[in-house]
Each structure stands twice: as C-alpha cells, then as structure tokens.
Protein backbone atom coordinates (compact mmCIF):
# COMPACT_ATOMS: atom_id res chain seq x y z
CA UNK A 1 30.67 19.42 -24.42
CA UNK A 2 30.66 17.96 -20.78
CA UNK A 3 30.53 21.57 -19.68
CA UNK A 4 27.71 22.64 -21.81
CA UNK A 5 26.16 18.91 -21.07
CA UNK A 6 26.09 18.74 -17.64
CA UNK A 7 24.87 22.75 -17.25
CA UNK A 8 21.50 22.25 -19.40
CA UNK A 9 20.45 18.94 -17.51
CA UNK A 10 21.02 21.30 -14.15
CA UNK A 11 19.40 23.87 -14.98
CA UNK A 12 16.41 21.97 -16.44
CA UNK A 13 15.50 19.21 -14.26
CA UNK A 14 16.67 19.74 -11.30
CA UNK A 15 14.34 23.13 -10.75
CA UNK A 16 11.26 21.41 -11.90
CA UNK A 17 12.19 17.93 -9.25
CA UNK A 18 12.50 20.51 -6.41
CA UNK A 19 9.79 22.80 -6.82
CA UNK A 20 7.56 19.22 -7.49
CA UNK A 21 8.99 17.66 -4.34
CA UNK A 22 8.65 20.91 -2.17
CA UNK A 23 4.91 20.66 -2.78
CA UNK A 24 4.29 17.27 -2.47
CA UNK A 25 5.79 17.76 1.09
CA UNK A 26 4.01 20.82 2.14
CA UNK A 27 0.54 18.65 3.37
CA UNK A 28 2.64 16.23 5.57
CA UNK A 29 4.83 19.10 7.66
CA UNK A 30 2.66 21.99 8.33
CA UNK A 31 -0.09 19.29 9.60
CA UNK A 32 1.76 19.80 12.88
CA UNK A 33 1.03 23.59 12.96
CA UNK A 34 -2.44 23.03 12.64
CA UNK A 35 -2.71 21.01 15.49
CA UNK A 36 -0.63 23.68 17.53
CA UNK A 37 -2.66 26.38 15.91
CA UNK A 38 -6.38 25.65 16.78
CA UNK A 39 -7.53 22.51 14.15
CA UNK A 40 -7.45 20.10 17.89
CA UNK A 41 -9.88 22.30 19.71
CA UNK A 42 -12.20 23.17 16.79
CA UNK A 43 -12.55 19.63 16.00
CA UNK A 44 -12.55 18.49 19.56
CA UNK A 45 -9.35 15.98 18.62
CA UNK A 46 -7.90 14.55 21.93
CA UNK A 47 -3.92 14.22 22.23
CA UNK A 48 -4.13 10.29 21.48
CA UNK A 49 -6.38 10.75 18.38
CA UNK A 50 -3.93 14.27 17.32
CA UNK A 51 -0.90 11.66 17.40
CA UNK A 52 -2.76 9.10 15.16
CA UNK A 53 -3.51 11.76 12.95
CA UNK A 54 -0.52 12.98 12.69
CA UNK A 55 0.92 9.92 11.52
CA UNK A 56 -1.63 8.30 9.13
CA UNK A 57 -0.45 10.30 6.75
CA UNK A 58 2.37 7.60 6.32
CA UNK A 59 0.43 4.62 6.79
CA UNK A 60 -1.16 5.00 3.47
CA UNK A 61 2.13 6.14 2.39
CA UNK A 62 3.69 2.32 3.33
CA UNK A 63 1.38 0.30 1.33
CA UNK A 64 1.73 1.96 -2.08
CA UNK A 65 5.45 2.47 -2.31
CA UNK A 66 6.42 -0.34 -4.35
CA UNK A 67 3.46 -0.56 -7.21
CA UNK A 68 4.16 2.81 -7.83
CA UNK A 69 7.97 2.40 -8.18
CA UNK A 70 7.69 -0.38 -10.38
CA UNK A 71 5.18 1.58 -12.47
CA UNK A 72 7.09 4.53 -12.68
CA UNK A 73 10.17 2.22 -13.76
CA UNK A 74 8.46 0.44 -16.06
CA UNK A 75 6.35 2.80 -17.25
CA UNK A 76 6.13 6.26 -16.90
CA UNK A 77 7.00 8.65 -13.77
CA UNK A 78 5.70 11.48 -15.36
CA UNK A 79 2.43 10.53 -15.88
CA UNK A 80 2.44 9.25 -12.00
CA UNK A 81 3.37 12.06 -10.64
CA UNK A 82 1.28 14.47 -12.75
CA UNK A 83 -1.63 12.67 -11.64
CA UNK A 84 -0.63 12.68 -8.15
CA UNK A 85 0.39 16.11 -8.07
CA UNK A 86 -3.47 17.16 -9.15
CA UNK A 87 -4.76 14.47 -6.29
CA UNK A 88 -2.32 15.62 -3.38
CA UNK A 89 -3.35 19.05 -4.16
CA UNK A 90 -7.06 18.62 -3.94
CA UNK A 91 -7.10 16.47 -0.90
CA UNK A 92 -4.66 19.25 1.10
CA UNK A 93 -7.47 21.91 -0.44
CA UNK A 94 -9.89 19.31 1.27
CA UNK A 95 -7.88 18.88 4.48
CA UNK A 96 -9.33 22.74 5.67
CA UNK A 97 -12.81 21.84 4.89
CA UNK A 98 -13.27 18.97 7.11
CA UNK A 99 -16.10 19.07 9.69
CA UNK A 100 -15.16 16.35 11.79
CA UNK A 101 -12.65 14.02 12.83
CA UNK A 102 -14.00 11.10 10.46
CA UNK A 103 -13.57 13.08 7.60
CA UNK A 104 -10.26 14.09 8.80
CA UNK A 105 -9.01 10.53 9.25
CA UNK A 106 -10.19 9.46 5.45
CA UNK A 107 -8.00 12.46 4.01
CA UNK A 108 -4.89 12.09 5.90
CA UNK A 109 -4.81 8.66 4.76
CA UNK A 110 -5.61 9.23 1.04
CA UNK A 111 -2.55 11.69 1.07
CA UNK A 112 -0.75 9.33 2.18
CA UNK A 113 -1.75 6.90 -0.82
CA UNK A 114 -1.53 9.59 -3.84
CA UNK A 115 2.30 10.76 -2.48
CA UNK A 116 3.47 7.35 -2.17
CA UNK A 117 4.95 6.77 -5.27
CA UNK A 118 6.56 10.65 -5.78
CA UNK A 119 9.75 9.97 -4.09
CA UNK A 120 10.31 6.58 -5.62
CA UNK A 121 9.17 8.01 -8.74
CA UNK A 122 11.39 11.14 -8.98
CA UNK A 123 14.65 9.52 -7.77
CA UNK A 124 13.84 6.79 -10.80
CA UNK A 125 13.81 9.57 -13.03
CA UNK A 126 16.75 11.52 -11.84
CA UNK A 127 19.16 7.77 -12.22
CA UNK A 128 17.73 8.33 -15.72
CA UNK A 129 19.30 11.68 -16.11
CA UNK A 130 22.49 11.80 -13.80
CA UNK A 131 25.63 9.89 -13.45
CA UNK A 132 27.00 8.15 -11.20
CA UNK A 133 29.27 11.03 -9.79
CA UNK A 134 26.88 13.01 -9.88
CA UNK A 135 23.78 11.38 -8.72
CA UNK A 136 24.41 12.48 -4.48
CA UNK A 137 23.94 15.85 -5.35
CA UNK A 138 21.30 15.81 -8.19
CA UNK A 139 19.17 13.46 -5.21
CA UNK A 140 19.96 16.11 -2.93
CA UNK A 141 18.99 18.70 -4.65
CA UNK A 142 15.59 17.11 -4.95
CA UNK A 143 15.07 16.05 -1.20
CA UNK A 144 16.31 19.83 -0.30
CA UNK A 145 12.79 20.03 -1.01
CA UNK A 146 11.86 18.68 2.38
CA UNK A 147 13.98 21.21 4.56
CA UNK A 148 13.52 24.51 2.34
CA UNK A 149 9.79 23.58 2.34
CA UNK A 150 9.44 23.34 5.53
CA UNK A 151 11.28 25.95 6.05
CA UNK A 152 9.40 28.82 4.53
CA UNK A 153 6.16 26.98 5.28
CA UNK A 154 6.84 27.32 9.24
CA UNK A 155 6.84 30.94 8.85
CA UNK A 156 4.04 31.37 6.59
CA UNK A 157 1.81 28.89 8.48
CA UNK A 158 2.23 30.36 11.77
CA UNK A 159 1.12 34.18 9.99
CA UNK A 160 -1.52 32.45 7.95
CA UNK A 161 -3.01 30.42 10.97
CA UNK A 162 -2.84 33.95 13.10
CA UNK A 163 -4.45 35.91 10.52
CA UNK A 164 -6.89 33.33 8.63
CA UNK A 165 -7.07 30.40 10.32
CA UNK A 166 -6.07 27.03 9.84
CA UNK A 167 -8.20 25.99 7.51
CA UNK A 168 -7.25 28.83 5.19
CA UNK A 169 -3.73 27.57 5.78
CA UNK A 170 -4.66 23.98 4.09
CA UNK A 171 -6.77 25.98 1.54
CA UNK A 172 -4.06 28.77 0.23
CA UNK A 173 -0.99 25.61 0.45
CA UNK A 174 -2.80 23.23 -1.32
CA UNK A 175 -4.08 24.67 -4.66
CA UNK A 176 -0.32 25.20 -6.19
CA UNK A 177 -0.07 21.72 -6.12
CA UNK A 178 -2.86 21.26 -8.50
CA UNK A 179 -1.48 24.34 -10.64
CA UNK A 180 2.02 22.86 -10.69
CA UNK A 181 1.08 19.65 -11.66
CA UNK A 182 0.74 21.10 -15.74
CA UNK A 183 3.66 23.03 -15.58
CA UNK A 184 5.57 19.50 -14.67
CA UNK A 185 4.00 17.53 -17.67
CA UNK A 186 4.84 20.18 -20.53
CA UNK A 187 8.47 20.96 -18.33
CA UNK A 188 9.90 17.86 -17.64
CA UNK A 189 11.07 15.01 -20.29
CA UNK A 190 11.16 11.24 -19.35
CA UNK A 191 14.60 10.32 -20.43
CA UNK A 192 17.36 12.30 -22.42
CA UNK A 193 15.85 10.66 -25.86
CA UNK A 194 12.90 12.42 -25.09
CA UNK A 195 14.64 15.96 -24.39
CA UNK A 196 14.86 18.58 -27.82
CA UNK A 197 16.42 20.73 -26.01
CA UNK A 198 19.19 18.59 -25.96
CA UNK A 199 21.41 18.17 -29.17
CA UNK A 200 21.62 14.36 -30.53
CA UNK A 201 25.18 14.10 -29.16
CA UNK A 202 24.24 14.92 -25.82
CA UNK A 203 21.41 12.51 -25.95
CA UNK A 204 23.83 10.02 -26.90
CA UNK A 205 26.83 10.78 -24.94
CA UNK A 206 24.05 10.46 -21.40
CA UNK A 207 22.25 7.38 -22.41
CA UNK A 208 26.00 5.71 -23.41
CA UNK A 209 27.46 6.50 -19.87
CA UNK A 210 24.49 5.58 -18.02
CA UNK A 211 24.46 1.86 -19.67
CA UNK A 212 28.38 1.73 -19.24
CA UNK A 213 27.25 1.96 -15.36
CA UNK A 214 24.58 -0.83 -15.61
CA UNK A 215 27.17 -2.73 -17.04
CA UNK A 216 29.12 -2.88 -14.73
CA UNK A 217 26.51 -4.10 -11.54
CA UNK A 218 26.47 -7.18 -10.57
CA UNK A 219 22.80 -8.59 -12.31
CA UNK A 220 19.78 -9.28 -10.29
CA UNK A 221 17.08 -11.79 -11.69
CA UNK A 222 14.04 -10.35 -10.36
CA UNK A 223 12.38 -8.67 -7.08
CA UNK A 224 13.17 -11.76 -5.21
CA UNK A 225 16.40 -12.16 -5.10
CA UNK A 226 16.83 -7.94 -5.06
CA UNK A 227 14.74 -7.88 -1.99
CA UNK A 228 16.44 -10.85 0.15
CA UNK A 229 19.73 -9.24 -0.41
CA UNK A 230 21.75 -8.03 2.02
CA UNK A 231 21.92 -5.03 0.86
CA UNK A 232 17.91 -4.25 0.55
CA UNK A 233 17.24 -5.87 4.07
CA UNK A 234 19.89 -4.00 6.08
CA UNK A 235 18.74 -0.76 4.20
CA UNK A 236 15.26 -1.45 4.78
CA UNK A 237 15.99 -1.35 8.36
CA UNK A 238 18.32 1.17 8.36
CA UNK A 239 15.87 3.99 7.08
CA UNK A 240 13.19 2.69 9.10
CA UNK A 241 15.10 3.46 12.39
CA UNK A 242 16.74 6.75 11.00
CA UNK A 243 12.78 8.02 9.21
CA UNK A 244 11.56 6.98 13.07
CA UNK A 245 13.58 9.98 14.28
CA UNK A 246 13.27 12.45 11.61
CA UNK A 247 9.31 12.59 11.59
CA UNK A 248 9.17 12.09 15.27
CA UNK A 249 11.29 15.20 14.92
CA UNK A 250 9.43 16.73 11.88
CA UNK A 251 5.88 16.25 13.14
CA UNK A 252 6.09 17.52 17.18
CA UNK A 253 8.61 20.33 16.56
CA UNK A 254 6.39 22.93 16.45
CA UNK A 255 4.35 21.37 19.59
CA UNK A 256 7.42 21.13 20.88
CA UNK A 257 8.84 24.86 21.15
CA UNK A 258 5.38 26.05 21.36
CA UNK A 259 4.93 24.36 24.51
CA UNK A 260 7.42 26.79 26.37
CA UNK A 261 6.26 29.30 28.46
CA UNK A 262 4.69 32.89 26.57
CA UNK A 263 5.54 31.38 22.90
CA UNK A 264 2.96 32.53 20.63
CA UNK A 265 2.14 30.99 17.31
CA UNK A 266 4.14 33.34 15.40
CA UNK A 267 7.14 32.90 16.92
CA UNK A 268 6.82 29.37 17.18
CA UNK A 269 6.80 29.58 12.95
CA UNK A 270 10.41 31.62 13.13
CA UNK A 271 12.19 28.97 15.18
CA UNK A 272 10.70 25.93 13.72
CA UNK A 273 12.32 27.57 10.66
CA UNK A 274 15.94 27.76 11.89
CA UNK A 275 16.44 23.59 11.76
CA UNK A 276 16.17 23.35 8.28
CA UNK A 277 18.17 26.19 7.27
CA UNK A 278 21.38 24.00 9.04
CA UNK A 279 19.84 20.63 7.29
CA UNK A 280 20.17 22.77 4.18
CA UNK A 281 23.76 23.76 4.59
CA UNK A 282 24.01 20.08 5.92
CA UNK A 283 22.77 18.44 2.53
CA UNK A 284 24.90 20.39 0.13
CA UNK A 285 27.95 19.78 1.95
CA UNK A 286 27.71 16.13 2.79
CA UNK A 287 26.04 15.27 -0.97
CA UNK A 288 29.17 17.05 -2.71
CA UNK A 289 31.80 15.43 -0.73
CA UNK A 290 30.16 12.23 -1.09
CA UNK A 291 30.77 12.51 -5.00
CA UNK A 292 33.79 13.72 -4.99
CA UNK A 293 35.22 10.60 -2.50
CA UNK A 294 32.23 8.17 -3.59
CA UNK A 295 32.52 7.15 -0.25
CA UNK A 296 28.46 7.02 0.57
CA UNK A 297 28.72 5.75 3.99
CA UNK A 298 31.52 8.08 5.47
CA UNK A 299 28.57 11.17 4.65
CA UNK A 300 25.95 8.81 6.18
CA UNK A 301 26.76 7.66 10.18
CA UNK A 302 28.33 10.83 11.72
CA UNK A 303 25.45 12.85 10.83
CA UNK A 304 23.33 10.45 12.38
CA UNK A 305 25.72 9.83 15.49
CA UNK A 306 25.72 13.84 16.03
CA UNK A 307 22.17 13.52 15.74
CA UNK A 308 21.46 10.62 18.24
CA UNK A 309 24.21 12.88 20.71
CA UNK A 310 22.47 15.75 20.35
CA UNK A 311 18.76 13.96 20.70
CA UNK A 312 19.89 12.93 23.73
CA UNK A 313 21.23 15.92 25.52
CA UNK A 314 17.76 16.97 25.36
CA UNK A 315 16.51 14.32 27.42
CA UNK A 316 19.54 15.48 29.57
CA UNK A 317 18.42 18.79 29.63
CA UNK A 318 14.27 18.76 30.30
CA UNK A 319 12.83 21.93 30.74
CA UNK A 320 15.75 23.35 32.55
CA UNK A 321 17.18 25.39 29.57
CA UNK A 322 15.06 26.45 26.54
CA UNK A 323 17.86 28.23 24.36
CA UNK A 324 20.65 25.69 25.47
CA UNK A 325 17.95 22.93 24.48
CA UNK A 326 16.35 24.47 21.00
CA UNK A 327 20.36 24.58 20.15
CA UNK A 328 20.59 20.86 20.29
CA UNK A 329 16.97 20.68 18.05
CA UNK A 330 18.57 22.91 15.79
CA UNK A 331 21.80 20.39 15.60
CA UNK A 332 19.65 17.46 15.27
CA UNK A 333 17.54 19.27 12.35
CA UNK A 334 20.91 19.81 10.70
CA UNK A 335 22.38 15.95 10.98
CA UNK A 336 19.00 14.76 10.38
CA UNK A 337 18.60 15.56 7.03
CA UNK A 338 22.61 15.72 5.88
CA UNK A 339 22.95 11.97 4.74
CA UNK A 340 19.66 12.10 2.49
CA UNK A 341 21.26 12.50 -0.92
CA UNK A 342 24.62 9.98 0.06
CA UNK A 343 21.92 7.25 1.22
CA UNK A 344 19.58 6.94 -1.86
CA UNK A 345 22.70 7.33 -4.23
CA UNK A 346 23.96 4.19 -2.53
CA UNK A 347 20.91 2.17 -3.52
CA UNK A 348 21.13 2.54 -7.66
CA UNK A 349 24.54 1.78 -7.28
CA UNK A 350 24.83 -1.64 -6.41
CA UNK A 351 21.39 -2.85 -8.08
CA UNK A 352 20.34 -2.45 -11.92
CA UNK A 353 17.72 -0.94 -13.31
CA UNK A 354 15.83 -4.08 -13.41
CA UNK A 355 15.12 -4.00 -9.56
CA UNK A 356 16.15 -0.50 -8.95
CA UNK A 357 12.92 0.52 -8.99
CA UNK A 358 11.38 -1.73 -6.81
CA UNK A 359 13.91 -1.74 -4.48
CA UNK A 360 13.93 2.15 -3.85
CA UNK A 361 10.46 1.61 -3.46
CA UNK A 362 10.86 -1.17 -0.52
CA UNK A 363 13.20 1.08 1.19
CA UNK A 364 11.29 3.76 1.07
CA UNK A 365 8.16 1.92 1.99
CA UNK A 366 10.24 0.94 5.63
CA UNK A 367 10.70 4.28 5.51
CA UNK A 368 6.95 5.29 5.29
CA UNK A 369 6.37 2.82 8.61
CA UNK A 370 9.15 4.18 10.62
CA UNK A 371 7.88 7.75 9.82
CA UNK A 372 4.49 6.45 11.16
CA UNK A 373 5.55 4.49 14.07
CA UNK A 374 7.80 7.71 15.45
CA UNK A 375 5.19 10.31 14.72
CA UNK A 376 2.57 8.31 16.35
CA UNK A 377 4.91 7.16 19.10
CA UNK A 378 6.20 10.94 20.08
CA UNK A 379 2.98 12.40 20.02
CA UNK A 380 1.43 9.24 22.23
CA UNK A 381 4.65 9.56 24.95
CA UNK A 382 4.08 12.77 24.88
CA UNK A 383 0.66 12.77 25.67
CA UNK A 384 1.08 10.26 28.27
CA UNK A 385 4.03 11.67 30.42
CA UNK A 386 3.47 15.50 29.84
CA UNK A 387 6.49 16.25 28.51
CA UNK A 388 9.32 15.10 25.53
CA UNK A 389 11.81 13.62 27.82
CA UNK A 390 10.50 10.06 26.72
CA UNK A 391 10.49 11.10 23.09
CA UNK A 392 13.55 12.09 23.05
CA UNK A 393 15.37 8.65 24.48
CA UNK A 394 13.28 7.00 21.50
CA UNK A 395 14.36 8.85 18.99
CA UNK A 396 17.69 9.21 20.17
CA UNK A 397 18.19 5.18 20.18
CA UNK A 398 16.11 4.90 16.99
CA UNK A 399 18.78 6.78 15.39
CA UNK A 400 21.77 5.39 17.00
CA UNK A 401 20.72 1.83 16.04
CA UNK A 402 20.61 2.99 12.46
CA UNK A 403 24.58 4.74 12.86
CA UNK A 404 25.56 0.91 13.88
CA UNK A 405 23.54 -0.35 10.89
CA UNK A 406 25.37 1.95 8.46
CA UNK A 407 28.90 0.84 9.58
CA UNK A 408 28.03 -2.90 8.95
CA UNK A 409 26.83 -2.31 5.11
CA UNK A 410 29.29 -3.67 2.70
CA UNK A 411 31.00 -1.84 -0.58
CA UNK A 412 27.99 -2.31 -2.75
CA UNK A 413 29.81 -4.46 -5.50
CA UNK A 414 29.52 -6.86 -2.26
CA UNK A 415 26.20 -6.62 -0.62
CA UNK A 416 24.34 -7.73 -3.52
CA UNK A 417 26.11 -11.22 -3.01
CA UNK A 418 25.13 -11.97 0.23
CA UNK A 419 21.07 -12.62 0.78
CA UNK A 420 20.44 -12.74 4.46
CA UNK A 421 17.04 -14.74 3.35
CA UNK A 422 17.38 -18.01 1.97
CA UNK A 423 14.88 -19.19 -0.85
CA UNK A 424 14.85 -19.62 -4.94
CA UNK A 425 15.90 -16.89 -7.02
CA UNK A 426 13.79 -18.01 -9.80
C-alpha cells in the first residue's frame, strides 16, 4: 500500500504545484529580457528607474507574505491561489500594454501583491500531503518551477521579443496563467480527506502519519513566540542574504551576457538558459540526499559557499574572459538554486502547524526584501560604475554571510527553545 500510496499523491499533486508555480514565476524573470530587448528605450526608462523596476516586483511581494500564509493555513490555499493565478495572469497580459512608465510602476507592484501568498501557500499545502522524508523533494519539485521556467522562457523570450516584440512577449506569457488557474481548482484537492481518488485507507494512513509528526514538535503558543525564536530570526536572515544573490543574479543575467561584445538577443536567450539546466540537476540531487540523511543543513552551505567562490571569481575575472567567466555564472546558477527544497523542509520541521504557516510566510517575506534590495542594488551599481565588477563583490558577500548563518542553526528539536528576542509569549 505505501507503494501504491506514495505513487498516486506523485503523480497527482506534484504536476499540478509545478506547472502552478512555473507560471506564477514567468512575470518576475523574463522582466529582465524586456528591458534588454527594447521595453527601456520605447518607454524612455533610464538605468536608475530600469533597476527600480526591476525590483518592485518584490516590494509588493514583502508586505503580503504573511496574511496570505496564515489565510491559506487557516483557511483555504486553493481558493488563494486560484484567485491569484486569474490576477497574476491579467496584470502580466497588462504589463505589454503599458504606455508609460507610471503605468508600468503600478503593475509591477500589484504583481508583486497577488503572488505573494503562492509560495507560502503551496508549500502549506504540500506539508499537508507529504511526509516528513519526503517533504525535500516534494518542495523541490515545486520550486523546480523557478529554474525550468526560466529556463524555457529565456529561449522563447529572446525569439518572441525578435520576432513580435516585447510587448507581445508579456501578452502571449501571461494569458496561461489565467487559463491554468481552472484547471488548478477542479485538479487539485485541499487535504487527503478531500481526495476520491484516494481509497479511505490511504486517506487515513496520510492524515495518521502526518499528526504522528506534529506530535512530536516541540509546541508553539502563537506567532509571537514562533517569530522571536531562534530559529525564525536566524532563518529570516539567512534567506534574506542568500534571495539578495539569487535575484541580483536572476534579474541582470540576461543584461549581463548581453552586454558582451556582438551578442544578439537571441543568443543572449540560449545562454541565459544553460544556468538553470545545472540548478535543475542541482535541486534533484541535493533534495534527495537531504531525505535520505535528513541532514537539511549539510545540502544547504556548500552550495552556497561554491556559489559565493564562484561569484567572486567573476569580480576576479572582469571583462578579460567571457567563456572562462559565463562558466562561473553557470556554476553559481547551479549552487544557487540546489539548497531550495533542503531549506523550506527545515522550517515545518521544527514548528507545528499552528505557526507553520505564518512562519513560512515571515521567511519568505525576508526573502521578498532581499530579492528587492539585490535586484535594485545590481542594476543601480551597475548603472553607476559601467560594469558588474561591483555587483558581483555584493552578491558574492551577500551569500557568504548566509553559508556562516547556516552553520550556526541548531538541530531543529533545539532552535525552537532558544528566542533571541525577549518578551511574553502570551
């Protein structure tokens, strides 16, 4: 039965997460092709106003993080996440229609509000489906969204923006969502009580093993006392730092290689691709070695160490050596991304489902402002100097900072009992 168990909740949820997750991430990655592809000079954007841009996406992703986690926890993450799925779709639709810069500014935030809650929201729903041995991969499998999305969507933007335009590029990637967002609500089932394609054994043997594991966390009273844990605040920082580098990364990488000499916007799509086909590999190997040992942390730092190296020999290297130097990017895409499912496994395992919610939310939310602060920052350094070179030593240390923060997090049956902020529980 474990057999026959575990393959129908694969083959049935996991699909529907990805393909959900994939589209939800579409609008905030291939905004950076159509700044490289002509959307800067048709709307007369300067470099300083391109970099806020291209990071107010996760502005209005920060604020909403944690209301929509605890609604999703409490309530319902389907119904979130249908709703935003129709939203996100319309405003990336919107994003090619824009006329000016204004206009520009009011969608790019919005997106960031109606996708705030998806990630929260989904890996809620997956602790409700998957074990605790098994819950690295089935959150990988889900964030593999990010790097398969944008990898097919670098090569399709770059054709789309050379034969149609940009603005036919937000146009033709932003209806699925909208399409998508019905086949999710008659698809996908809340919990496994909900699920008739599931036998009432199966129900019962899932929701049995899944309270065994709540059982055995250490309670938390309420948000309070979850968020001035230990565990929560070094977390909080941790992904902040590490989300500082990836969407510095993320947003500028097609800037980045199109900026060398004779690269068309074509080619620049093919190479932006390569990255995420080694953060792919990267993801399935580190999430299914981290269940097997259940040793989160030992899948999270050397990723990011490799990536902080490899960050830095770019800095090293300057213009001096494209190939030698797009290696290194394609390294750091790789390490990047491999500690993704490990890292979110680790948070529903040391807090119950009472705060889980919340908490996932608040981490993600640090998340949302590092992803701000190093898109905004890269694209302003950039700007400023003429080149990456200072972009590179940011996100390099960003990222190191969060390797040291990684090694100093407890076993989670031992973080929870340590608050680093004093104050009532109550």
């Amino acid at each position: 039965m474990k057999k026959q168990l575990a393959e129908a909740r694969w083959y049935r949820i996991i699909p529907i997460a990805f393909i959900t997750y994939s589209l939800a991430y579409l609008d905030r990655a291939n905004f950076g092709f159509a700044a490289a592809g002509g959307m800067n000079e048709d709307l007369h954007i300067t470099k300083g106003v391109s970099s806020l841009l291209g990071s107010l996406f996760f502005l209005g992703y920060f604020f909403f993080q944690i209301p929509g986690a605890h609604y999703a926890s409490t309530k319902s993450a389907k119904k979130l996440i249908f709703i935003s799925l129709i939203l996100w779709g319309t405003l990336a639709a919107a994003t090619g229609m824009v006329s000016n810069v204004t206009m520009l500014i009011v969608i790019r935030f919005m997106l960031g509000v109606v996708e705030s809650a998806v990630m929260p929201s989904m890996l809620i729903l997956l602790s409700q489906w998957f074990t605790k041995q098994e819950r690295s991969r089935a959150n990988t499998f889900l964030i593999l969204g990010n790097p398969v999305t944008v990898l097919w969507m670098s090569v399709l933007s770059g054709y789309l923006i050379n034969s149609m335009g940009w603005r036919w590029m937000f146009i033709i990637q932003g209806v699925p969502g909208i399409l998508w967002a019905f086949v999710w609500w008659f698809m996908i089932d809340e919990k496994p009580k909900d699920a008739n394609w599931l036998t009432p054994e199966e129900r019962t043997a899932i929701e049995e093993r899944l309270l065994q594991e709540q059982q055995e966390i250490k309670p938390v009273k309420n948000y309070g006392q979850a968020f001035r844990s230990k565990a929560v605040i070094l977390l909080c920082l941790h992904y902040f730092l590490w989300s500082l580098g990836v969407y510095g990364f993320v947003m500028w990488l097609p800037t980045i290689i199109k900026n060398s000499p004779q690269m068309d916007i074509v080619t620049t799509g093919w190479l932006s691709a390569v990255p995420y086909i080694a953060a792919i590999l990267g993801m399935l190997g580190a999430s299914y070695f981290a269940d097997k040992t259940l040793n989160r942390k030992l899948f999270i730092w050397p990723f990011l160490l490799i990536a902080s190296i490899a960050l830095f020999g770019n800095y090293l290297l300057g213009d001096s050596n494209f190939w030698l130097s797009y290696s290194l990017l394609v390294i750091t895409g790789g390490t990047l991304y491999a500690p993704y499912g490990p890292f979110f496994a680790l948070i529903t395992e040391f807090l119950p489902k009472n705060v889980a919610g919340g908490a996932i939310g608040l981490v993600n939310s640090m998340g949302a402002l590092g992803s701000f602060i190093g898109a905004y920052l890269v694209g302003y350094l950039s700007s400023l100097t003429g080149n990456f070179n200072a972009s590179y030593i940011l996100m390099s240390v960003a990222v190191l900072f969060s390797v040291l923060l990684t090694l100093i997090i407890a076993k989670p049956q031992e973080i929870i009992e340590a608050p680093l902020v004093s104050g009532s529980n109550s």
